[in-house]
C-alpha atoms as a PDB file:
ATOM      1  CA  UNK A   1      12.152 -13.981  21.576  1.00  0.00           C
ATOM      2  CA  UNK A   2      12.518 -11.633  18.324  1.00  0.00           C
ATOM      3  CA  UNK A   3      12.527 -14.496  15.968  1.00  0.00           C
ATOM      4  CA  UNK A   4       9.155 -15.637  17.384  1.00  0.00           C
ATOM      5  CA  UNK A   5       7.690 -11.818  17.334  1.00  0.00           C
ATOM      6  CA  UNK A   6       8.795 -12.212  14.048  1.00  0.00           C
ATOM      7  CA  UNK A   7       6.989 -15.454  12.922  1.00  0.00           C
ATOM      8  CA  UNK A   8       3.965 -13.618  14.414  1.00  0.00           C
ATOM      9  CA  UNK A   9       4.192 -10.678  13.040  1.00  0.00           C
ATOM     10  CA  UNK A  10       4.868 -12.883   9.547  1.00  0.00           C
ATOM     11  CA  UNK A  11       1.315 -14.961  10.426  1.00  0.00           C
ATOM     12  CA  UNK A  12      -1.027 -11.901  11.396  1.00  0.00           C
ATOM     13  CA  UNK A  13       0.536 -10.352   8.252  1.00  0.00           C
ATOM     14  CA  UNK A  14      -0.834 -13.079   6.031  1.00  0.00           C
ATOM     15  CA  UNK A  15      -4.110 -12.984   7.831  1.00  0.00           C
ATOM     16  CA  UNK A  16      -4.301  -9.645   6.924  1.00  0.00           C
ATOM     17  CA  UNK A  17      -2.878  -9.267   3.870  1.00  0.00           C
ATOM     18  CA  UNK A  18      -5.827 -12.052   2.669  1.00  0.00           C
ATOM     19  CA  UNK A  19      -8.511  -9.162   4.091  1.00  0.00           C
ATOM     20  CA  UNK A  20      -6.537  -6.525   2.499  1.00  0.00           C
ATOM     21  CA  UNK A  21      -6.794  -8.262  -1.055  1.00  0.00           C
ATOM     22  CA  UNK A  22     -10.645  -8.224  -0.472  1.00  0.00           C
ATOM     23  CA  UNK A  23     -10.350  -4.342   0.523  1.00  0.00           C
ATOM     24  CA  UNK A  24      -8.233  -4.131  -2.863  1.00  0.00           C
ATOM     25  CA  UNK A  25     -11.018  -5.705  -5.016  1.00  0.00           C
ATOM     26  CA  UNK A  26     -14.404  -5.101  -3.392  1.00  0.00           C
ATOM     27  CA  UNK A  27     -14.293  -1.154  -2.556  1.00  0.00           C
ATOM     28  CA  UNK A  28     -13.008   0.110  -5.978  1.00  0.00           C
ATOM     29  CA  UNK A  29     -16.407  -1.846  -6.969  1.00  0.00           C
ATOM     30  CA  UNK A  30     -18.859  -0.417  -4.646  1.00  0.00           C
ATOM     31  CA  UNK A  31     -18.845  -4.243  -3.592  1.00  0.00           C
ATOM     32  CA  UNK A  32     -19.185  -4.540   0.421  1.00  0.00           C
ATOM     33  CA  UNK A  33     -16.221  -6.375   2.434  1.00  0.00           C
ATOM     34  CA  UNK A  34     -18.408  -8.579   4.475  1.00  0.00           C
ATOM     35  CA  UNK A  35     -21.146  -9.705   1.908  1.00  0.00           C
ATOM     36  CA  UNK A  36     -20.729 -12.230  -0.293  1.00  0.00           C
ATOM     37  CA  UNK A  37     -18.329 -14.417   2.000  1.00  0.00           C
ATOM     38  CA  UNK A  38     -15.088 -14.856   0.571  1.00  0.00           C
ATOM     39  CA  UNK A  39     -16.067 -17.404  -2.377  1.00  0.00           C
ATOM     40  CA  UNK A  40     -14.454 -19.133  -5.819  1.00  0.00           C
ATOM     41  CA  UNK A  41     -15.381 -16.322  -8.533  1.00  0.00           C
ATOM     42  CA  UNK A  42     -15.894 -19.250 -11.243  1.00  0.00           C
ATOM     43  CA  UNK A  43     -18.083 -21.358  -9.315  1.00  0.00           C
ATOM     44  CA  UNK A  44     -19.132 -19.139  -6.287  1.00  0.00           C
ATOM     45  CA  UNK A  45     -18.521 -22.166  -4.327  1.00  0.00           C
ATOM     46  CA  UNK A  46     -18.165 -20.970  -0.676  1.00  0.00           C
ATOM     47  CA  UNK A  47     -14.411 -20.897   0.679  1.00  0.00           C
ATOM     48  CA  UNK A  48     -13.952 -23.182   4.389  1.00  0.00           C
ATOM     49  CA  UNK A  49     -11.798 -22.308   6.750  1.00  0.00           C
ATOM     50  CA  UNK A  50      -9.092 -24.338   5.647  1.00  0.00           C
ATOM     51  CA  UNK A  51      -9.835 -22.754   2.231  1.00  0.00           C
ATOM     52  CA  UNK A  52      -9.380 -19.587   3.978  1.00  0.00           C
ATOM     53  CA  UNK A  53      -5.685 -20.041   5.300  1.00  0.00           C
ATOM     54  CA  UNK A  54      -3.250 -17.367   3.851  1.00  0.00           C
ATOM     55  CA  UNK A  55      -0.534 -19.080   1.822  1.00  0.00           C
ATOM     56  CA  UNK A  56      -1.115 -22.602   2.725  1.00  0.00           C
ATOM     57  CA  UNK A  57      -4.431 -23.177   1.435  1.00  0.00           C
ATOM     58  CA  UNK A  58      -3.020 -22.581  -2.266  1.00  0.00           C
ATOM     59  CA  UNK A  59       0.191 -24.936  -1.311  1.00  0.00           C
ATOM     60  CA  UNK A  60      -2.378 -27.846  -0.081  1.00  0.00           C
ATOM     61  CA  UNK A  61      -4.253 -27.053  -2.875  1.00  0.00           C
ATOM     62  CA  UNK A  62      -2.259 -26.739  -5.901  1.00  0.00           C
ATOM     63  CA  UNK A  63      -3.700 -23.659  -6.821  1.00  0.00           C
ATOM     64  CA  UNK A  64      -7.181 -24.766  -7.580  1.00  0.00           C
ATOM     65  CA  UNK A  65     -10.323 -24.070  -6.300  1.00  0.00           C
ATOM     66  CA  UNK A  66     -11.071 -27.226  -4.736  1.00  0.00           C
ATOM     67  CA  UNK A  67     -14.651 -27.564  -6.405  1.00  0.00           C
ATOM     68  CA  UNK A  68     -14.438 -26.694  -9.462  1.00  0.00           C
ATOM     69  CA  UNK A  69     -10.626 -27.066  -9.956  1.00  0.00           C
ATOM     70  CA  UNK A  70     -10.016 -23.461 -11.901  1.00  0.00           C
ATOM     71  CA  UNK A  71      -6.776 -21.954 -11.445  1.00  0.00           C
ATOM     72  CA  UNK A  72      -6.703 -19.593  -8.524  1.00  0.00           C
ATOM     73  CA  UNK A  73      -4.537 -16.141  -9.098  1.00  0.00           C
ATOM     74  CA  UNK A  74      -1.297 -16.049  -7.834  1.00  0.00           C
ATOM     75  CA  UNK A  75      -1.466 -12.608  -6.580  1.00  0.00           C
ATOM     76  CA  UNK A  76      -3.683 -13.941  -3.617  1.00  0.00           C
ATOM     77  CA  UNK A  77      -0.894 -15.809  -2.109  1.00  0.00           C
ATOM     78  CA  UNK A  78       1.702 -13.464  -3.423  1.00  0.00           C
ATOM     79  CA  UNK A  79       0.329 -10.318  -1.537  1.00  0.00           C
ATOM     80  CA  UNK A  80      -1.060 -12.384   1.341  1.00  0.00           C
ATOM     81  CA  UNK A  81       3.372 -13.634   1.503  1.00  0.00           C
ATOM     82  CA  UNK A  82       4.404  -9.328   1.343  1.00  0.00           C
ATOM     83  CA  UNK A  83       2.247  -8.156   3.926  1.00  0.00           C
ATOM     84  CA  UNK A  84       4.023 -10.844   6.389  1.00  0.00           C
ATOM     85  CA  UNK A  85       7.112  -9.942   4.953  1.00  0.00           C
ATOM     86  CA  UNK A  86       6.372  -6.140   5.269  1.00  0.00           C
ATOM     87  CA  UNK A  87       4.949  -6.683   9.089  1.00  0.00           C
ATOM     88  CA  UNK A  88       8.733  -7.810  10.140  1.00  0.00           C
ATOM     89  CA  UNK A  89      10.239  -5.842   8.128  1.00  0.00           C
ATOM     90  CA  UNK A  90       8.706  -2.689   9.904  1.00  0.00           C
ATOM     91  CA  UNK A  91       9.298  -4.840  13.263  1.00  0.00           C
ATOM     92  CA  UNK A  92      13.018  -5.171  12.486  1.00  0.00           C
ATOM     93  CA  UNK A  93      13.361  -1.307  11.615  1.00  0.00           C
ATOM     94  CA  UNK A  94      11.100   0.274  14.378  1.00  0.00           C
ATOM     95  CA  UNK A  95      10.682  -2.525  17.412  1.00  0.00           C
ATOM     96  CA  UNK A  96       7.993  -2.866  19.577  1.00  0.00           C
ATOM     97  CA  UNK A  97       8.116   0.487  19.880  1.00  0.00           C
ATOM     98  CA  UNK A  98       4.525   2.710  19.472  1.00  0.00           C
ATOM     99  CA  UNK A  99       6.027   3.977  16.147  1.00  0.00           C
ATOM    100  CA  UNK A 100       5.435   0.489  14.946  1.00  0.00           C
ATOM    101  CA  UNK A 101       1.948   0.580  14.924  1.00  0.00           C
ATOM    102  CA  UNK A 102       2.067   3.515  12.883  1.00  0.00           C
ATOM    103  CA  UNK A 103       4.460   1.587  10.812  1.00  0.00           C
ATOM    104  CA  UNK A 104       2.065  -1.490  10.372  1.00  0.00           C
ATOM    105  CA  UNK A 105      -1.273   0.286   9.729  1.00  0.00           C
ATOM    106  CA  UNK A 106       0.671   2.380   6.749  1.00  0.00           C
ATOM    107  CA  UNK A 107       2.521  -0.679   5.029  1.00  0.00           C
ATOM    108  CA  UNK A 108      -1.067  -2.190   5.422  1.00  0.00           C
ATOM    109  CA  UNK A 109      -2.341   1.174   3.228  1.00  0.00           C
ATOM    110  CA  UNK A 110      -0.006   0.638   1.025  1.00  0.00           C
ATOM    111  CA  UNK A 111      -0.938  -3.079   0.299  1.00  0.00           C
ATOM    112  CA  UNK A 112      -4.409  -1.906  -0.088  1.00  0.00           C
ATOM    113  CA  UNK A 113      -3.530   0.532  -2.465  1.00  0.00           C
ATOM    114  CA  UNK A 114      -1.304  -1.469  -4.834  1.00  0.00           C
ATOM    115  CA  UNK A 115      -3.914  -4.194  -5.418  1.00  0.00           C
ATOM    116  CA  UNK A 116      -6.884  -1.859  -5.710  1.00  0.00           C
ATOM    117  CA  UNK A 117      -5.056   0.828  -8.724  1.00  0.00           C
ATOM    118  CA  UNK A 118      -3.447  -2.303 -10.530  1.00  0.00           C
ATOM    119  CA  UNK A 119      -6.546  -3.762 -10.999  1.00  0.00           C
ATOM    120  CA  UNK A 120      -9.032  -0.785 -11.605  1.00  0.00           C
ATOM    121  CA  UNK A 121      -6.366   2.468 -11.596  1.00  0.00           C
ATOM    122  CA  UNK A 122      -8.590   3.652  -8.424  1.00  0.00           C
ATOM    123  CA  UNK A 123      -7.302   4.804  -5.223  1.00  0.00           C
ATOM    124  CA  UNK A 124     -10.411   4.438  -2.923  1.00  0.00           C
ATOM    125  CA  UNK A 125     -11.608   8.007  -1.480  1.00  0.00           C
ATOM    126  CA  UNK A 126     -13.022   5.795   1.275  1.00  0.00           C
ATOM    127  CA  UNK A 127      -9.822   3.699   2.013  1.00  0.00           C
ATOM    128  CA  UNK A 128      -7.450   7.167   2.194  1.00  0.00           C
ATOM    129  CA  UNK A 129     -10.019   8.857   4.663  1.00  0.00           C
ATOM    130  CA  UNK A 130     -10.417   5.621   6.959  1.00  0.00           C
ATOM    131  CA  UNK A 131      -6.830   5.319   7.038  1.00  0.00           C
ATOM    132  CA  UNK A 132      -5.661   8.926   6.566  1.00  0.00           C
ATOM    133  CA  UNK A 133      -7.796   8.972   9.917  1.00  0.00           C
ATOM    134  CA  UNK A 134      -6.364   6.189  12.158  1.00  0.00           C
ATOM    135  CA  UNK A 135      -3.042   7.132  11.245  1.00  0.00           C
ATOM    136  CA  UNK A 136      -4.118  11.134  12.739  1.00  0.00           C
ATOM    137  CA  UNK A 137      -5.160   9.442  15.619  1.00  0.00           C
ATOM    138  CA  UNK A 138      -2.432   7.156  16.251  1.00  0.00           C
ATOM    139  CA  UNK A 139       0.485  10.344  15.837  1.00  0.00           C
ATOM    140  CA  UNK A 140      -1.591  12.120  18.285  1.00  0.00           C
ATOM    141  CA  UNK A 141      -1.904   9.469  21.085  1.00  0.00           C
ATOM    142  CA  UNK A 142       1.445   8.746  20.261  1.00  0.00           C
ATOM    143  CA  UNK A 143       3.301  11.928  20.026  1.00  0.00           C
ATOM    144  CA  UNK A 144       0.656  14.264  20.938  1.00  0.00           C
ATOM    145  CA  UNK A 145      -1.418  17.125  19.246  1.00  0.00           C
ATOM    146  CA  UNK A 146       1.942  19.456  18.464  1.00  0.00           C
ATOM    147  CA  UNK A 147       2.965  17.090  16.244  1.00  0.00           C
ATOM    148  CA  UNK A 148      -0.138  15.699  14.880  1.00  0.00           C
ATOM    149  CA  UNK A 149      -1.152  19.208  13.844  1.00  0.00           C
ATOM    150  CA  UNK A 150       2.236  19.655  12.365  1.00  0.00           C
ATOM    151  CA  UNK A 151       1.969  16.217  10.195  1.00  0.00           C
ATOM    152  CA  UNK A 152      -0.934  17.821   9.137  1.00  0.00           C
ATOM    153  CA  UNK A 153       1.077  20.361   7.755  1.00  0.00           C
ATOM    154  CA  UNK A 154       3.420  18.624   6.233  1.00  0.00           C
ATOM    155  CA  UNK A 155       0.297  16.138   4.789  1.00  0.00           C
ATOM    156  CA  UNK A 156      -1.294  20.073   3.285  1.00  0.00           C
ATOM    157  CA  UNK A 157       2.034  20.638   1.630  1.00  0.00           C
ATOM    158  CA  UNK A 158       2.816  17.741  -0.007  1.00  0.00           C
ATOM    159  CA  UNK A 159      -0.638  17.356  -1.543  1.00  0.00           C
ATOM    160  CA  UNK A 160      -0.429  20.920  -2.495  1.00  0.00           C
ATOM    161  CA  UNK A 161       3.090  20.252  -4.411  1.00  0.00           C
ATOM    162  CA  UNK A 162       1.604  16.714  -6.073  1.00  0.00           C
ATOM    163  CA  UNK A 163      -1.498  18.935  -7.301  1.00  0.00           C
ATOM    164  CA  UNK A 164       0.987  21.271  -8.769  1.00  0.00           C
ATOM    165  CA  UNK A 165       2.878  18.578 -10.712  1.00  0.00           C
ATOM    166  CA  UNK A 166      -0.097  16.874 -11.598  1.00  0.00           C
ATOM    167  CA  UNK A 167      -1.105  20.375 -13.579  1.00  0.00           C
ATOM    168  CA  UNK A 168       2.495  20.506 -14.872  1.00  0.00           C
ATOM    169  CA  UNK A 169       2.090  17.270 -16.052  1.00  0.00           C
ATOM    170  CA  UNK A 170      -1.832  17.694 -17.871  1.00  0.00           C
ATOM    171  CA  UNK A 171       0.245  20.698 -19.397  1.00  0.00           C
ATOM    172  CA  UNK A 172       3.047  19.125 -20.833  1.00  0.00           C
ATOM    173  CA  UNK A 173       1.576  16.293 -22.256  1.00  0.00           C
ATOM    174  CA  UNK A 174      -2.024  17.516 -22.850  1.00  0.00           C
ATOM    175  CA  UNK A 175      -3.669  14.615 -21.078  1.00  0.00           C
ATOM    176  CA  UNK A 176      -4.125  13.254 -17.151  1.00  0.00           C
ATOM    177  CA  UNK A 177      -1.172  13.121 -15.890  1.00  0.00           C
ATOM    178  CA  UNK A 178      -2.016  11.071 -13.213  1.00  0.00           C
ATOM    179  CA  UNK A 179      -5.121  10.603 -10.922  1.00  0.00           C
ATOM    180  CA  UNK A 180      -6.493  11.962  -8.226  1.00  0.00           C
ATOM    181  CA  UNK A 181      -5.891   9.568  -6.012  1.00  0.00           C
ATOM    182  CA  UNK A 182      -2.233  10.174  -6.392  1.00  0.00           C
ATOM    183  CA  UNK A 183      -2.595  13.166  -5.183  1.00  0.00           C
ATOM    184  CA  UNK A 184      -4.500  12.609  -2.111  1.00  0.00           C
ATOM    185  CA  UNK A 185      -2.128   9.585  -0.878  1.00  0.00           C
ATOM    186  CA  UNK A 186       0.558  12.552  -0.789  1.00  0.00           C
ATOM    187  CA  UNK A 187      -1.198  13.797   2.149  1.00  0.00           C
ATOM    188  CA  UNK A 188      -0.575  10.871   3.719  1.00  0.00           C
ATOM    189  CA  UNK A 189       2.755  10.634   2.817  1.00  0.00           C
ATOM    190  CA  UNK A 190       3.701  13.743   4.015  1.00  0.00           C
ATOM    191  CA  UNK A 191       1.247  12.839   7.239  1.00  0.00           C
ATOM    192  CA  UNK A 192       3.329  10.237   8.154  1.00  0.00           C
ATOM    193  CA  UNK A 193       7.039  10.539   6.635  1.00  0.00           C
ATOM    194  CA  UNK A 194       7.220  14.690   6.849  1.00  0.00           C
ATOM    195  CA  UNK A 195       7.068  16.918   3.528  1.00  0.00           C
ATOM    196  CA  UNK A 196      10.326  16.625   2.212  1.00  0.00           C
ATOM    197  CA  UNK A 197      10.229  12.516   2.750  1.00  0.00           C
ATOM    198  CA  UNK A 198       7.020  12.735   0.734  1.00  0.00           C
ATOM    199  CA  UNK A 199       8.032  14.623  -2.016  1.00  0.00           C
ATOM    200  CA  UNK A 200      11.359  12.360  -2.705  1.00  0.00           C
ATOM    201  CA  UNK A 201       9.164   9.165  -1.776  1.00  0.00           C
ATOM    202  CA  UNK A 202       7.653  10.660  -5.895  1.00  0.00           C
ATOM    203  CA  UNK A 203      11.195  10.162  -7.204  1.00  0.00           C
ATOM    204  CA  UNK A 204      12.144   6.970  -5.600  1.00  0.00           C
ATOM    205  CA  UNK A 205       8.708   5.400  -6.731  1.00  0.00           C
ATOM    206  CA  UNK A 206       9.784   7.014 -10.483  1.00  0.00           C
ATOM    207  CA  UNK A 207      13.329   5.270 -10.062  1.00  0.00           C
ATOM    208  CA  UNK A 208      11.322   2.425  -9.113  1.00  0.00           C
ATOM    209  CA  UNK A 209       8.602   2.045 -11.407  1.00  0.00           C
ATOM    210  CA  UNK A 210      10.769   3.273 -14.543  1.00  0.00           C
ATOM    211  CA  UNK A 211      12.340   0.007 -16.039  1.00  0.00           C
ATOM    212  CA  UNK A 212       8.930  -1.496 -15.223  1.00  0.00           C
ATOM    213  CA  UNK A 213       7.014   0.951 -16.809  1.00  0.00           C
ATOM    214  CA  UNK A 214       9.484   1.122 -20.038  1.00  0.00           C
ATOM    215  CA  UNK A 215       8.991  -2.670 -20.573  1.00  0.00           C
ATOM    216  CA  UNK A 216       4.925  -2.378 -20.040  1.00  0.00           C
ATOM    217  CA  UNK A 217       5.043   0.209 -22.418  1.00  0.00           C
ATOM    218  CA  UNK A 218       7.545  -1.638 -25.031  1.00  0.00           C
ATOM    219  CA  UNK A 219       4.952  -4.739 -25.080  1.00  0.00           C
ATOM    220  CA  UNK A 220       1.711  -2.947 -24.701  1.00  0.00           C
ATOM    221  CA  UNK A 221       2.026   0.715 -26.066  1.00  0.00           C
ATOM    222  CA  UNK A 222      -1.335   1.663 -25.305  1.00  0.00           C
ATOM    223  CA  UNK A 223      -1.380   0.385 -22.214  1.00  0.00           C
ATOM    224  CA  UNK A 224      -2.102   2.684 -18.899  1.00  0.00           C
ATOM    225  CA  UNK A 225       0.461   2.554 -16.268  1.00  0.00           C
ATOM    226  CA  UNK A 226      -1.252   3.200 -12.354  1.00  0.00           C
ATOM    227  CA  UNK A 227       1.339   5.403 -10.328  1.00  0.00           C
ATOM    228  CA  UNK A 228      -0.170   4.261  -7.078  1.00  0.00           C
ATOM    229  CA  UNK A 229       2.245   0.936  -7.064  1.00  0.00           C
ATOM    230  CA  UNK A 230       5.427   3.135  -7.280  1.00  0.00           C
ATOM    231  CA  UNK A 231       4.442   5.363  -5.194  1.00  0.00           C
ATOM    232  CA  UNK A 232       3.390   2.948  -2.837  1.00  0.00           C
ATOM    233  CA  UNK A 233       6.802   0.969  -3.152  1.00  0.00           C
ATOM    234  CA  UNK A 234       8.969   4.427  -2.897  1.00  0.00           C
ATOM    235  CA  UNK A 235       7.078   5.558   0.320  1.00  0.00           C
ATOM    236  CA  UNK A 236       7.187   2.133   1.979  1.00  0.00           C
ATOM    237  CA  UNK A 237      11.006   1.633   1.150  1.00  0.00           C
ATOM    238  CA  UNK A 238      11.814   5.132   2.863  1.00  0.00           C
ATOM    239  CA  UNK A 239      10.013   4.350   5.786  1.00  0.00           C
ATOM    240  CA  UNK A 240      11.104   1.055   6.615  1.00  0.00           C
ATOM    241  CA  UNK A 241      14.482   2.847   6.210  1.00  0.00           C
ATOM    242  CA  UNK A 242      13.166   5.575   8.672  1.00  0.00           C
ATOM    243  CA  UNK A 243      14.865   7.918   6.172  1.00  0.00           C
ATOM    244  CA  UNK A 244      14.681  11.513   7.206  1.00  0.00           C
ATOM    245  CA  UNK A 245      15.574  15.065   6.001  1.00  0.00           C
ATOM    246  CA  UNK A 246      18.826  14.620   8.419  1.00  0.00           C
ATOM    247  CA  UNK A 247      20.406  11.798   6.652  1.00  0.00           C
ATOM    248  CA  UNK A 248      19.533  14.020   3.011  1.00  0.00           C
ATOM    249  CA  UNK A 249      21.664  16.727   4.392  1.00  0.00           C
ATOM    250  CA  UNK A 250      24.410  14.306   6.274  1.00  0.00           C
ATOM    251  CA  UNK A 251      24.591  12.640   2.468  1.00  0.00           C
ATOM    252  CA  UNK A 252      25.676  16.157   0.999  1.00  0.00           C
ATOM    253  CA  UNK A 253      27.976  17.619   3.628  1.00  0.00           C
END
């Protein structure tokens, strides 16, 4: 029974990891998500169905758009492969349990987020309030309005402490820091994993993103480095570990 929620969850995932690559490229653009269809950028040849199916569809066909044979990206099948794999993951850590649809729609932010600020270094205003939204609304069905008021709180704090680093940072180095959009996913972090999960969720995405960034930086020196990834990667690896301010103090004692 689990290992076919799983292969489910793994499926829907890829289904919706291929809508969440559109989200990714279309909204930073002002582009709309519906209109053009999904279509070959070289020869704007129309994508089937079978054209459409996550993963497979670039097995069956080599990579190539099937008209005018240019090379499709790999990140299409790449991210389309991690959302499935982030679906069970959040199924193996929280169940079918109501937390995992909290779980689910904030791995699929995340997703979302690292395709859109690799590409164009934006975090989408529009994507952070439709999500920053249904995730309200889900912790208050879910756990009611005590605690959705108080994730609120921790969401106000943690956006208040990025701002403050972010004007640390302009100080320091006498240039952005980081963007704005940084800053505003904090609320969200701290919405959804609590203030202090938030703030370390910065420090593992540093830890994360540091050996990556130092090589990026060693090849291309003038290159600009989007925080959203790391931050994206810390956040999602403390929540699939449903890590909490208890297990910080249990470490220390």
């Amino acid at each position: 029974m689990e290992i076919a929620i799983g292969i489910f969850l793994f499926v829907i995932g890829t289904i919706f990891g291929s809508f969440y690559n559109v989200v990714g490229y279309r909204i930073p653009k002002g582009e709309s998500i519906v209109y053009p269809p999904s279509h070959c950028t070289n020869c704007n040849h129309k994508l089937t169905f079978f054209e459409l199916i996550p993963v497979l569809s670039y097995i069956f066909q080599k990579g190539k758009c099937k008209h005018c044979h240019q090379k499709i990206s790999l990140f299409y099948p790449f991210f389309e492969t991690i959302t499935g794999i982030l679906f069970v993951l959040s199924y193996i850590s929280y169940g079918l349990t109501p937390e995992l649809i909290i779980a689910l729609t904030f791995v699929s932010l995340m997703v979302i987020i690292v395709v859109s600020d690799y590409h164009y270094l934006i975090i989408s205003d529009g994507v952070l309030i439709t999500f920053g939204i249904l995730l309200f609304l889900e912790i208050l069905i879910i756990n009611g309005l005590n605690t959705a008021l108080y994730s609120l709180l921790n969401g106000l704090l943690a956006f208040l402490t990025m701002f403050l680093l972010k004007k640390f940072g302009d100080f320091l180095f006498k240039k952005e820091s980081m963007g704005g959009g940084d800053i505003k996913l904090l609320f969200i972090f701290g919405m959804v994993l609590s203030y202090p999960i938030a703030i370390l969720s910065i420090f593992t995405g540093s830890l994360i993103g540091l050996p990556i960034a130092l090589l990026i930086l060693y090849k291309k020196k003038d290159h600009v480095i989007p925080f959203g990834p790391f931050l994206a990667s810390g956040a999602t690896l403390l929540l699939l570990l449903q890590f909490n301010l208890e297990m910080i103090i249990n470490f220390y004692n």
